[in-house]
N, C-alpha and C. Protein backbone atom coordinates (compact mmCIF):
# COMPACT_ATOMS: atom_id res chain seq x y z
N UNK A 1 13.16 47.71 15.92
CA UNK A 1 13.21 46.65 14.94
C UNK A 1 13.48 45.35 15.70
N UNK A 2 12.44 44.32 15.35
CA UNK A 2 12.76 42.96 16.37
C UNK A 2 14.28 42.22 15.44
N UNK A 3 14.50 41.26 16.12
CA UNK A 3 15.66 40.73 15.40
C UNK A 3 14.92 39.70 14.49
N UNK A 4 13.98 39.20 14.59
CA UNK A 4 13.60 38.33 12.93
C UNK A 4 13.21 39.43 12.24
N UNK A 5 12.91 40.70 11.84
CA UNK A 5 12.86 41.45 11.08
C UNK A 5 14.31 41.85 10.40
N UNK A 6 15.05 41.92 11.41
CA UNK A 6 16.58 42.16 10.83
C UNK A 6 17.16 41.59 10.03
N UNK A 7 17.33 40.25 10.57
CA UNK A 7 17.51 39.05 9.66
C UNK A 7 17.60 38.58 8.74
N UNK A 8 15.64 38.92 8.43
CA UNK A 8 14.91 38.82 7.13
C UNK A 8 16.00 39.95 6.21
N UNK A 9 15.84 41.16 6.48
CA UNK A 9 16.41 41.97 6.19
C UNK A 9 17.82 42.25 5.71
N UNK A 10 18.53 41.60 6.53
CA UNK A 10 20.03 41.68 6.44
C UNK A 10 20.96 40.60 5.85
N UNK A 11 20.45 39.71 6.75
CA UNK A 11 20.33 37.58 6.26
C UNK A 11 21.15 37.67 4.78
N UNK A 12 21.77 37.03 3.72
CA UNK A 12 21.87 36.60 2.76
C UNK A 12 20.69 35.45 2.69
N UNK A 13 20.62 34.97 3.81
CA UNK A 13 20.17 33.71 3.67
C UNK A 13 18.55 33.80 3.62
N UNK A 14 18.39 34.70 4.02
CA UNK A 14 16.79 35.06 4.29
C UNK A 14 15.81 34.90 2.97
N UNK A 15 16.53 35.36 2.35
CA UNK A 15 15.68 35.02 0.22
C UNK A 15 15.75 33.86 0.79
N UNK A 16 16.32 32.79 0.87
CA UNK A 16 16.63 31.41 0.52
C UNK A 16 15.84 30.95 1.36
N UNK A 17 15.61 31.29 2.83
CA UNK A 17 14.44 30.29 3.56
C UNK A 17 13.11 31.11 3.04
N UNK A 18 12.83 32.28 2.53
CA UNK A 18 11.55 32.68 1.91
C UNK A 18 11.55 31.66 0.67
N UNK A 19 11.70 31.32 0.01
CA UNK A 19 12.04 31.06 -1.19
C UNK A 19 11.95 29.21 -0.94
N UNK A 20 12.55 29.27 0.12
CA UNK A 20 12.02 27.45 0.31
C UNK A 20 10.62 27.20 1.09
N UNK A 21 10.35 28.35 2.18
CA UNK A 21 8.69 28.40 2.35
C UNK A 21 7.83 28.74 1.33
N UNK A 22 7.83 29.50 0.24
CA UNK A 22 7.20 29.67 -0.81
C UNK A 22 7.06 28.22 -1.54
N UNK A 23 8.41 27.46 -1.81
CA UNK A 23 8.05 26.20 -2.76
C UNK A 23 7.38 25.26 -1.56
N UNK A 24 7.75 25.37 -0.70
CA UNK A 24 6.98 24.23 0.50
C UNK A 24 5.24 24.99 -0.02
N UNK A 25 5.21 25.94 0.67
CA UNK A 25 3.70 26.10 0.10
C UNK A 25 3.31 25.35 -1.37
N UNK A 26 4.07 25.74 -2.42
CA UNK A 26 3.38 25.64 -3.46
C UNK A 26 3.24 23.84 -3.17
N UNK A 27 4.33 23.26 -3.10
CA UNK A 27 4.21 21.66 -2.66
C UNK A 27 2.87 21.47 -2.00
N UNK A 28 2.63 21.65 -0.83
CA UNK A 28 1.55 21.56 -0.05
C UNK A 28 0.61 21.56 -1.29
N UNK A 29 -0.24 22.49 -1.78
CA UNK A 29 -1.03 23.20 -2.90
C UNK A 29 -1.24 21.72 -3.94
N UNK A 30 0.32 21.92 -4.30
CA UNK A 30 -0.12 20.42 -5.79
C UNK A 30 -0.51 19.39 -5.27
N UNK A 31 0.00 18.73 -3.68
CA UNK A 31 -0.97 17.65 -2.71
C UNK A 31 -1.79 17.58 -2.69
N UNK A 32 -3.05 18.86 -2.26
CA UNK A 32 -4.04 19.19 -2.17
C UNK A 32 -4.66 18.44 -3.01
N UNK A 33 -4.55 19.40 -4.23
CA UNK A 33 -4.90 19.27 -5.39
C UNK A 33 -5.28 18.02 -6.18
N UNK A 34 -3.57 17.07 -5.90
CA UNK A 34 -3.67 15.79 -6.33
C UNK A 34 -4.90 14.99 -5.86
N UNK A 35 -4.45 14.82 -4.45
CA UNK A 35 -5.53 14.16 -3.71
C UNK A 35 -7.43 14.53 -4.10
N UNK A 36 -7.42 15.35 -4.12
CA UNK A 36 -8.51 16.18 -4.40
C UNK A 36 -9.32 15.32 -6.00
N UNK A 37 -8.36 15.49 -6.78
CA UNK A 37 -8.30 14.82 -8.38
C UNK A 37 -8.14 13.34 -8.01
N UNK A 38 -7.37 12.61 -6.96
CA UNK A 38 -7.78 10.81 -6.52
C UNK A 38 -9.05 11.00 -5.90
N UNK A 39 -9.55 11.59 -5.39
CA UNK A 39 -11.01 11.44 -4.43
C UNK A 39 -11.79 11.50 -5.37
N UNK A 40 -12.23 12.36 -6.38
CA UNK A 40 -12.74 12.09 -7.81
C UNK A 40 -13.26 11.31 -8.67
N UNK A 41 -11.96 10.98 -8.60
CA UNK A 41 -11.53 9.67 -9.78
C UNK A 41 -11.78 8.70 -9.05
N UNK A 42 -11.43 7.95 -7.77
CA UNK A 42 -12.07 6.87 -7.35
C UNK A 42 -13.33 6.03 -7.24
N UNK A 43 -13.42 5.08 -6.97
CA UNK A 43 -14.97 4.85 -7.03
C UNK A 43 -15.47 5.16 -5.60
N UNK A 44 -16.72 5.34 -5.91
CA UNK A 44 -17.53 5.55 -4.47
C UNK A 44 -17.50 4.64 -3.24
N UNK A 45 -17.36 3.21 -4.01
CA UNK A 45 -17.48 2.51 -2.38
C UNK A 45 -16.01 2.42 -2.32
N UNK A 46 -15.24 2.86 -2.68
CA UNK A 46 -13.93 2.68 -2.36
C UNK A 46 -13.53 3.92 -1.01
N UNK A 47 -14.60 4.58 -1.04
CA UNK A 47 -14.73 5.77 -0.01
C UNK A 47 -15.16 5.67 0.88
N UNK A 48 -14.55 5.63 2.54
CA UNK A 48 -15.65 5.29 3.82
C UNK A 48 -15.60 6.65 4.40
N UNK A 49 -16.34 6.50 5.03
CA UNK A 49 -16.16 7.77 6.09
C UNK A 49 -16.92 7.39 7.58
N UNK A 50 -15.95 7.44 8.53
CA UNK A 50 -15.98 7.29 9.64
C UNK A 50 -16.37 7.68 10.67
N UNK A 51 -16.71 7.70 11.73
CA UNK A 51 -16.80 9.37 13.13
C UNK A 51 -16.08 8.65 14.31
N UNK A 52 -14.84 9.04 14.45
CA UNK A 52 -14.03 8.84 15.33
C UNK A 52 -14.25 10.19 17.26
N UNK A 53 -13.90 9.80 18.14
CA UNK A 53 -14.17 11.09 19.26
C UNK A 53 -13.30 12.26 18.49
N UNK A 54 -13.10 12.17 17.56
CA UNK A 54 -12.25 13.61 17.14
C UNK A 54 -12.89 14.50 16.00
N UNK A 55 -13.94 13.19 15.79
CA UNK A 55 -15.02 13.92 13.66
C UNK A 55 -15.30 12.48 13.01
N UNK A 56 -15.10 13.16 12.00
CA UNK A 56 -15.37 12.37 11.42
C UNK A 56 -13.99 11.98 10.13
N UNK A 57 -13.67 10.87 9.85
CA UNK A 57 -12.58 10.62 8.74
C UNK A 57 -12.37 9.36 7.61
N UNK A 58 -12.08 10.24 6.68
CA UNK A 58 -12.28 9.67 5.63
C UNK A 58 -11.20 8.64 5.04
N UNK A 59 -11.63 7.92 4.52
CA UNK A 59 -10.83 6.24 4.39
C UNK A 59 -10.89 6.26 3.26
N UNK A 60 -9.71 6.24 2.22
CA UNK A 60 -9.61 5.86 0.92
C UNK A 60 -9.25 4.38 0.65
N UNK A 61 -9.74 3.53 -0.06
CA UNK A 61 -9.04 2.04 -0.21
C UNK A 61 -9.78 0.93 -0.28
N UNK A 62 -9.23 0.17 -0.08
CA UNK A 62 -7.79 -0.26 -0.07
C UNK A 62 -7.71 0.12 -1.80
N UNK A 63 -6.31 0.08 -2.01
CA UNK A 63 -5.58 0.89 -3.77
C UNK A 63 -4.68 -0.30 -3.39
N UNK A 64 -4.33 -1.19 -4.20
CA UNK A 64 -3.23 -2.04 -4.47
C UNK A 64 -2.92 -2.10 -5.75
N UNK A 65 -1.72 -2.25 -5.85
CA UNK A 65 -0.38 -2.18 -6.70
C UNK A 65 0.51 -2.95 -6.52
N UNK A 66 1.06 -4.05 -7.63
CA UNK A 66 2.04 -4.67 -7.27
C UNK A 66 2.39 -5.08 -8.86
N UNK A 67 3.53 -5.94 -8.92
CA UNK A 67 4.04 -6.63 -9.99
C UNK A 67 5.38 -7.30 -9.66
N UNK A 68 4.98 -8.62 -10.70
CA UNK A 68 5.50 -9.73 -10.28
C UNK A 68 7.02 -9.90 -11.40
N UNK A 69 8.08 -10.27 -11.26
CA UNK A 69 8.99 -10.27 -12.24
C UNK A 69 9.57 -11.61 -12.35
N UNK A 70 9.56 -12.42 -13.47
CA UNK A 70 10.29 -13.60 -13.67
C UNK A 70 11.12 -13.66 -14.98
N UNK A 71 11.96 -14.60 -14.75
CA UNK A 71 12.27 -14.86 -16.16
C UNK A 71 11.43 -16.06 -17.23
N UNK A 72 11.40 -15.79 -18.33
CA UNK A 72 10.78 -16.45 -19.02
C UNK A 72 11.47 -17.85 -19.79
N UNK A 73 10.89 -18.43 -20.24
CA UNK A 73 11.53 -19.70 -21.00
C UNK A 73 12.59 -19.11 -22.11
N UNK A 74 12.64 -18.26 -22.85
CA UNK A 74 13.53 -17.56 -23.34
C UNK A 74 14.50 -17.09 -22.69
N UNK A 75 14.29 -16.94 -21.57
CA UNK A 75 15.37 -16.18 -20.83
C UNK A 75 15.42 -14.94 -20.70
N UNK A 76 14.14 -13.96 -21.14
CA UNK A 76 13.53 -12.87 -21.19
C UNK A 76 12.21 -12.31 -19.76
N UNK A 77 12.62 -11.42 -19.13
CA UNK A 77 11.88 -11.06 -18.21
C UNK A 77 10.05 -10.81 -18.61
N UNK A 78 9.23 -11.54 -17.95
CA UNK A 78 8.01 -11.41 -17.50
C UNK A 78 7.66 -10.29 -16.88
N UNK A 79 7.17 -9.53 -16.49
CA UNK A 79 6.70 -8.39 -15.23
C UNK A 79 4.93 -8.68 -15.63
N UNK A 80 4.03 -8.96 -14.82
CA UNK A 80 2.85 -9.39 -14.42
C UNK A 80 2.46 -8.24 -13.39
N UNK A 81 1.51 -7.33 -13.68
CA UNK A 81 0.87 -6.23 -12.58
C UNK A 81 -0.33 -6.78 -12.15
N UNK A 82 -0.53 -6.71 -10.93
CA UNK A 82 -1.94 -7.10 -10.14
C UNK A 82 -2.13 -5.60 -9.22
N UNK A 83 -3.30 -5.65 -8.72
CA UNK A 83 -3.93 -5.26 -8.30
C UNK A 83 -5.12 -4.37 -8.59
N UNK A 84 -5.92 -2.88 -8.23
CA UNK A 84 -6.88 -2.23 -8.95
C UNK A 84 -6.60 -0.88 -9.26
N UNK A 85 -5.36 -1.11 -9.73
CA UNK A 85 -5.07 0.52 -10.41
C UNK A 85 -4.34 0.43 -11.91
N UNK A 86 -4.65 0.87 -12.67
CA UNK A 86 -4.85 0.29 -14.08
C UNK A 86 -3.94 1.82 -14.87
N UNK A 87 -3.38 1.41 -16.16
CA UNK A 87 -2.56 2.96 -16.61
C UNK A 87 -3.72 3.32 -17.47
N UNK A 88 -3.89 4.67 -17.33
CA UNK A 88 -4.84 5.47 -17.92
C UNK A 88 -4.02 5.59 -19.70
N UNK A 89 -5.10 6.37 -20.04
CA UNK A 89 -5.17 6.85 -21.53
C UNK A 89 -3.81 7.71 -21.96
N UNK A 90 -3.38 8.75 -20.61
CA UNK A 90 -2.23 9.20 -20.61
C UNK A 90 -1.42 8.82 -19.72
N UNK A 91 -0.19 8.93 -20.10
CA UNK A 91 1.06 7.88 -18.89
C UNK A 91 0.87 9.08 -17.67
N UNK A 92 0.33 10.43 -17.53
CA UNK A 92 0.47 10.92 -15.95
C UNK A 92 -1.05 9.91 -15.25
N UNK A 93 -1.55 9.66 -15.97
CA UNK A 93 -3.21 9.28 -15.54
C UNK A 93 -3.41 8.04 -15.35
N UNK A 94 -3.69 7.72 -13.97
CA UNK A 94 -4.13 6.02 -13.69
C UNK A 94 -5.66 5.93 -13.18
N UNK A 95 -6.01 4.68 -13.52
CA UNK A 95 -7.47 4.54 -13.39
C UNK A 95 -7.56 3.60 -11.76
N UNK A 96 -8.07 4.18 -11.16
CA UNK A 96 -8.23 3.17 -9.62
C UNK A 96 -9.71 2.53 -10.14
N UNK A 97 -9.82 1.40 -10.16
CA UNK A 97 -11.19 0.65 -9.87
C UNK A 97 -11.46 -0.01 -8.73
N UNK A 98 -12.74 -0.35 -8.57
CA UNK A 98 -12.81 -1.38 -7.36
C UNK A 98 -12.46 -2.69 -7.65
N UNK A 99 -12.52 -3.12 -9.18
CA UNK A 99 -12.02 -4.57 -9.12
C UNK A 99 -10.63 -4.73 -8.95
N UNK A 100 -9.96 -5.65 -8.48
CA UNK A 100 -8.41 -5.86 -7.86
C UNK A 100 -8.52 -6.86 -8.92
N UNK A 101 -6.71 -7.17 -9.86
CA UNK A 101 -6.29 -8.11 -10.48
C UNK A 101 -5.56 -8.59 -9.27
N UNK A 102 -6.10 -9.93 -9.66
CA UNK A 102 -5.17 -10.97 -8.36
C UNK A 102 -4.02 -11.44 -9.08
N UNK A 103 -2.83 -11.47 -8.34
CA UNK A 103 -1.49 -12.27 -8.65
C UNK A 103 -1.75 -13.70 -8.88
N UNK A 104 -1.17 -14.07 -10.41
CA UNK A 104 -1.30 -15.01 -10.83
C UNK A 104 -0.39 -15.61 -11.22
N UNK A 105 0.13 -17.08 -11.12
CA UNK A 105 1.01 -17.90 -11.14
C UNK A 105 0.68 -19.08 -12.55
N UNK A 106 1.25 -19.29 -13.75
CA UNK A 106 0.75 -20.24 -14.39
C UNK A 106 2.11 -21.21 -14.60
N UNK A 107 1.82 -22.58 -13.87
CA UNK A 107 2.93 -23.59 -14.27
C UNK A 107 2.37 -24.48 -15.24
N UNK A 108 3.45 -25.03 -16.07
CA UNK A 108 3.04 -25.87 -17.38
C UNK A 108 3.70 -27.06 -16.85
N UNK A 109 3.33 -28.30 -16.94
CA UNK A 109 4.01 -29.23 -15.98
C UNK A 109 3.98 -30.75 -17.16
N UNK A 110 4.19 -31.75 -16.91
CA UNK A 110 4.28 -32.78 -18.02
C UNK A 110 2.61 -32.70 -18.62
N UNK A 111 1.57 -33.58 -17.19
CA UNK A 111 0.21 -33.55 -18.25
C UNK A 111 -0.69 -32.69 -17.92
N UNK A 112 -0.20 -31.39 -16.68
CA UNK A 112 -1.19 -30.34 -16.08
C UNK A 112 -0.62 -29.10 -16.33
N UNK A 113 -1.78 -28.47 -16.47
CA UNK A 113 -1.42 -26.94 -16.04
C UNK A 113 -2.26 -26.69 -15.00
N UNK A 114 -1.30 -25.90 -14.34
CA UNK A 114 -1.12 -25.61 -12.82
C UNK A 114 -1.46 -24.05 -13.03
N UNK A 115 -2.88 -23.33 -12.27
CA UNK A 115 -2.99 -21.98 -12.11
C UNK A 115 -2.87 -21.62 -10.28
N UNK A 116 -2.28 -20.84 -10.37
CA UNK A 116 -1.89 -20.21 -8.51
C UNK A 116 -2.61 -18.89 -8.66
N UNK A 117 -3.53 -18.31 -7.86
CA UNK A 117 -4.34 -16.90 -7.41
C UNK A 117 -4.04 -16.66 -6.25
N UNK A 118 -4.04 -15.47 -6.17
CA UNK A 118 -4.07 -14.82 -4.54
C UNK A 118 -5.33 -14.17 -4.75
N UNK A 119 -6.69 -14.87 -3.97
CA UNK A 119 -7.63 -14.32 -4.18
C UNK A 119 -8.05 -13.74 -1.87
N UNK A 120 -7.33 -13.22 -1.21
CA UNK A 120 -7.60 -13.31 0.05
C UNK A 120 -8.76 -12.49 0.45
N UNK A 121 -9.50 -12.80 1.52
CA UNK A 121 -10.30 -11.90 1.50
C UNK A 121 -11.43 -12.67 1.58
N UNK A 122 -11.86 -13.55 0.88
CA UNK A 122 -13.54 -14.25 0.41
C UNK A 122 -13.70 -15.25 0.66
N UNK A 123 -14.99 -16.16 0.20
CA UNK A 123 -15.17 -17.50 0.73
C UNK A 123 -15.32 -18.14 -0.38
N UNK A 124 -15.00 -19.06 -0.24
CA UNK A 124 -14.40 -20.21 -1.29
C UNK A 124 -15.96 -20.27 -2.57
N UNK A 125 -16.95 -20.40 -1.71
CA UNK A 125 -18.60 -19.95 -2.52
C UNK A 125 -18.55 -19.45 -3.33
N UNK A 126 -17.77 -17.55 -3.00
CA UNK A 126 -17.80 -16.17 -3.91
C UNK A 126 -16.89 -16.71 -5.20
N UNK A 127 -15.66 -17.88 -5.56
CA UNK A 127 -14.70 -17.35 -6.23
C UNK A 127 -15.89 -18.24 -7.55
N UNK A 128 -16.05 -17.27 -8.99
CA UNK A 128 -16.56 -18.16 -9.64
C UNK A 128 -15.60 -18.27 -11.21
N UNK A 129 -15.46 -19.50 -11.52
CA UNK A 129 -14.57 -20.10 -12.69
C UNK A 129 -15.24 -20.44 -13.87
N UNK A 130 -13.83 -19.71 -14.82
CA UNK A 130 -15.24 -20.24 -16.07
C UNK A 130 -13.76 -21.23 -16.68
N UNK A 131 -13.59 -22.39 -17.31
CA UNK A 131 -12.69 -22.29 -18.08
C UNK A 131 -12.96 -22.87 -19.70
N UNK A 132 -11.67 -22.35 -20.51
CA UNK A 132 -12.02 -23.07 -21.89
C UNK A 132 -10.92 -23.67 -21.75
N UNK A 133 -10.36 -24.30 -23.35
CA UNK A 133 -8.95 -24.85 -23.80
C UNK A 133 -8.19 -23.56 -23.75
N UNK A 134 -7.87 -22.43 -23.63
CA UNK A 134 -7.16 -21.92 -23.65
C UNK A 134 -7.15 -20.57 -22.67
N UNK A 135 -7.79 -20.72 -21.87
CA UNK A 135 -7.95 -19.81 -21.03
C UNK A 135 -9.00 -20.12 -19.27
N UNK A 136 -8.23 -19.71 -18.21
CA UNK A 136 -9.58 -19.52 -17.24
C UNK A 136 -9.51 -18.01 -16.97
N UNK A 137 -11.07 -18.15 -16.23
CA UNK A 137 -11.32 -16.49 -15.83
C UNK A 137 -11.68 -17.21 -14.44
N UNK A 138 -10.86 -15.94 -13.53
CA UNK A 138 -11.24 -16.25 -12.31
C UNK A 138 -11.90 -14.59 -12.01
N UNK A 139 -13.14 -15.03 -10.99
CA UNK A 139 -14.03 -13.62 -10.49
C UNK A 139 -14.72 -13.94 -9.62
N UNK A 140 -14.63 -12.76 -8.73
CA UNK A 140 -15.49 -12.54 -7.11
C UNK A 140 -16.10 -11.27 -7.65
N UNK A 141 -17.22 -10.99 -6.65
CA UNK A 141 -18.00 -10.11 -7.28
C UNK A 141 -18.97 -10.21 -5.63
N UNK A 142 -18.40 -9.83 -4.71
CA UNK A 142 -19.34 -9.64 -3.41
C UNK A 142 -18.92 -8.12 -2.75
N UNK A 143 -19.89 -7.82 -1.67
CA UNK A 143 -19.61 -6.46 -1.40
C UNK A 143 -18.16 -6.12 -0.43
N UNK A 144 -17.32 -6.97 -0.41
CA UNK A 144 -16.20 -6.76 0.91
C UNK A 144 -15.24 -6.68 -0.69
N UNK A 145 -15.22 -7.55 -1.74
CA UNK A 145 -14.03 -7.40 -2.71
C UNK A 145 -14.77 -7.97 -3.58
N UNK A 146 -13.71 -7.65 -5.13
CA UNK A 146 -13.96 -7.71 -5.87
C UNK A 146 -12.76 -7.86 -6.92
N UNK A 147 -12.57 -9.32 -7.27
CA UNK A 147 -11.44 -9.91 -8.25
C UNK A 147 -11.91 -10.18 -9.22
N UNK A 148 -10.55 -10.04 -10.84
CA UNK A 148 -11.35 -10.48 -11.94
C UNK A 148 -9.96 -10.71 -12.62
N UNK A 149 -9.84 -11.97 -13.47
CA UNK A 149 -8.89 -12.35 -14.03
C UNK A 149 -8.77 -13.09 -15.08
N UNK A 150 -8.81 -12.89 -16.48
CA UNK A 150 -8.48 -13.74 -17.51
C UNK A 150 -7.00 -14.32 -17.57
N UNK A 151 -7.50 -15.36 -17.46
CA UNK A 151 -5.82 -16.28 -17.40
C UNK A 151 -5.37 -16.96 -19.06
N UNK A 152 -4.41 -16.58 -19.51
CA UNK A 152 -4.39 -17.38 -20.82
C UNK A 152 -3.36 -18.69 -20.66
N UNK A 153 -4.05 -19.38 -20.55
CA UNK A 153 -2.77 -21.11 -20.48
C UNK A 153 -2.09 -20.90 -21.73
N UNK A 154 -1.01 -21.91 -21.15
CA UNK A 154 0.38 -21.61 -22.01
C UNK A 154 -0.14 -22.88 -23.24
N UNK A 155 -1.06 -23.89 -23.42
CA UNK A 155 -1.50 -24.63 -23.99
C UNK A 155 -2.88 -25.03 -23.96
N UNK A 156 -3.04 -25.86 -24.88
CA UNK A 156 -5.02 -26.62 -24.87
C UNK A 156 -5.04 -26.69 -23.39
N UNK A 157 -6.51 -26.95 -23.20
CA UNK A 157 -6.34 -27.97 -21.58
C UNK A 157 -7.42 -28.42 -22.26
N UNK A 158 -8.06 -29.72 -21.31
CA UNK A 158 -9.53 -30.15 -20.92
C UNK A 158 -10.30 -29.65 -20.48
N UNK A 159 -11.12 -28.60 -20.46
CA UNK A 159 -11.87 -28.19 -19.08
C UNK A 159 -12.66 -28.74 -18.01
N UNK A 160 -13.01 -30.10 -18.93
CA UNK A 160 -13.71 -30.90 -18.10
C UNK A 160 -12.95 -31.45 -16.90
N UNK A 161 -11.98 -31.73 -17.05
CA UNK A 161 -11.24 -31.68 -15.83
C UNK A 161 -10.11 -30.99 -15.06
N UNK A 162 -10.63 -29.51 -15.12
CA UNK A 162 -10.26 -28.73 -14.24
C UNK A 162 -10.55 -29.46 -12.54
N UNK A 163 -9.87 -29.13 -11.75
CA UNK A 163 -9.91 -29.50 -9.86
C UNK A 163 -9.35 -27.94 -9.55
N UNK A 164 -10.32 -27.29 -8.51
CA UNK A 164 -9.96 -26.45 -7.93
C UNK A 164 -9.63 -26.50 -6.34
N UNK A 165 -8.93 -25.96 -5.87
CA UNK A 165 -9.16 -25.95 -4.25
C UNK A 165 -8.82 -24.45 -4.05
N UNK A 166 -9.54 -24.26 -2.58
CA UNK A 166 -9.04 -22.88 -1.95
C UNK A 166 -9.02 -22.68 -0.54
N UNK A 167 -7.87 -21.84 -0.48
CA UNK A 167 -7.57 -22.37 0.88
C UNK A 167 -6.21 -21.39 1.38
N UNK A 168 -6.93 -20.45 2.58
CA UNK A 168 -5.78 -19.40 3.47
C UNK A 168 -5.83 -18.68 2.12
N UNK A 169 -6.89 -17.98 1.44
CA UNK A 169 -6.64 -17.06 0.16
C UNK A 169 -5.85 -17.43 -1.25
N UNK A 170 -5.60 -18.81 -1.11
CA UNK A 170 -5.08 -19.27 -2.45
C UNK A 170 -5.65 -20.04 -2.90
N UNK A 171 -5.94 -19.96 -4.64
CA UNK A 171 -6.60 -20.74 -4.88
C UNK A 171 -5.92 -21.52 -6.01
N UNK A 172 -5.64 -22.67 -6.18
CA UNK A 172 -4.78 -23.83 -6.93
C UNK A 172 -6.03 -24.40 -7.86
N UNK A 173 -5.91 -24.28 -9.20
CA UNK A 173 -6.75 -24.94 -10.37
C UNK A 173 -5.79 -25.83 -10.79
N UNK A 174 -6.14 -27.09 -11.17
CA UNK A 174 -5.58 -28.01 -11.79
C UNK A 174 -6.06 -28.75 -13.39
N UNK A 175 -5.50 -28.13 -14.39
CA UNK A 175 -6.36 -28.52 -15.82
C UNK A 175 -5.17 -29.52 -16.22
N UNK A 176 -6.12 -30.84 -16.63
CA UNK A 176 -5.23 -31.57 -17.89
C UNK A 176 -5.17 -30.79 -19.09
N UNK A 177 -3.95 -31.47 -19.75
CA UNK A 177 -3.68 -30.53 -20.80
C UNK A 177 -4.30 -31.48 -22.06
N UNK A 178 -4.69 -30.84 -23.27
CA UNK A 178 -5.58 -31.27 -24.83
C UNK A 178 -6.23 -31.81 -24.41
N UNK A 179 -7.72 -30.57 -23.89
CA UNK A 179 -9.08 -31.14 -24.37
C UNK A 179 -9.53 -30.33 -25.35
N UNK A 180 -10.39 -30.02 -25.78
CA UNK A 180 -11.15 -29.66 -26.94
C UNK A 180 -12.88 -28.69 -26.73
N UNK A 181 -13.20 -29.60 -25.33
CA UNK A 181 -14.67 -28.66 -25.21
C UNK A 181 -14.84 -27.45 -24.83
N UNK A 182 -15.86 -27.07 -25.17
CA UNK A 182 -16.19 -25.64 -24.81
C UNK A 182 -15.80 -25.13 -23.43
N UNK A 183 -16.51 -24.47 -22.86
CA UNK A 183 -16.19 -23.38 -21.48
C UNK A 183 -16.75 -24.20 -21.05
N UNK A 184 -16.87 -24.30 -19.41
CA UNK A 184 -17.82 -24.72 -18.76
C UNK A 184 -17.33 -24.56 -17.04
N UNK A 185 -18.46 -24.47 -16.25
CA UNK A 185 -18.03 -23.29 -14.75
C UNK A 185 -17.41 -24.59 -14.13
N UNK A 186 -15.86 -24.39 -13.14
CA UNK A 186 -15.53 -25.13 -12.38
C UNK A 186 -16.15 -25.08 -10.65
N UNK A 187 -16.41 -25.90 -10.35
CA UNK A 187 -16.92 -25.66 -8.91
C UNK A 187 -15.32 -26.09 -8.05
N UNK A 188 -14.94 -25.97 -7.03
CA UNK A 188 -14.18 -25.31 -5.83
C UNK A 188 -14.55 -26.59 -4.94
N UNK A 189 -13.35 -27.64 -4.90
CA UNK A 189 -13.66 -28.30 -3.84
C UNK A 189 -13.70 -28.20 -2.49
């Protein structure tokens, strides 16, 4: 009889490391699995696959996740989520897309409202703006990324004189506040 047979055998303890290699297995297993059910569910170009001197390997991503927390004019917490993973239909179930929500900043100021994006990644060309009195949408839509964002201002604006700039991945919109006209696309100085 070798002595790890004994062990096993004699051990008190021996159930207990069987018994924690058994749940390690089963662990391993629901990983699998998971992953298996994200590769799935992802989108396709969110999938690369590589050939390194070792094979070939597979690249999931980029998946971003974040959220932003402030306090509000009430004195009541904000929480703002960006990025491209979205809560599914059921709270275990999230949706990964390829479009990314960009982190968004809205200041209300005496005669402007002030919008802040983290759009990094693109060229000032790709970012395209639509705005009304009560809202901008910011969106990229090229093959390296892909942002999309309805912004709701905290008041009217003008749209006609929206000013954009962009610059090191941020992009700063500047709307006077009470205009009245329709939508109309901002161009990016």
């Amino acid at each position: 009889m070798s002595w790890e047979s004994w062990w096993r055998r004699r051990s008190p303890f021996s159930r207990i490391f069987e018994e924690m290699e058994r749940m390690m297995r089963e662990l391993d297993e629901m990983f699998s699995r998971s992953f298996e059910e994200l590769e799935r569910e992802v989108p396709r170009n969110l999938i690369r696959e590589r050939k390194t001197d070792r094979g070939y390997i597979r690249e999931v991503g980029p998946i971003v996740y974040g959220y932003s927390i402030t306090i509000g004019p009430d004195g009541k917490p904000i929480i703002r989520e960006f990025g491209n993973i979205k809560p599914g239909r059921r709270p275990e179930i999230v949706e990964v897309t390829e479009t990314r929500e960009p982190l968004v900043d809205v200041y209300e100021e005496e005669d402007v409202v002030k919008v802040v994006a983290e759009v990094p990644g693109v060229e000032k060309k790709d970012i395209n703006l639509n705005a009304t009195e009560r809202k901008l949408i910011i969106s990229v839509d090229n093959p390296e990324r892909k942002y999309y964002k309805e912004v709701d201002l905290p008041v009217e604006v003008d749209p006609q004189s929206a000013k954009a700039t962009y610059k090191n991945g941020v992009l700063e919109v500047v709307l006077k506040k009470a205009g009245r006209d329709k939508g109309v696309k901002v161009n990016i100085e």
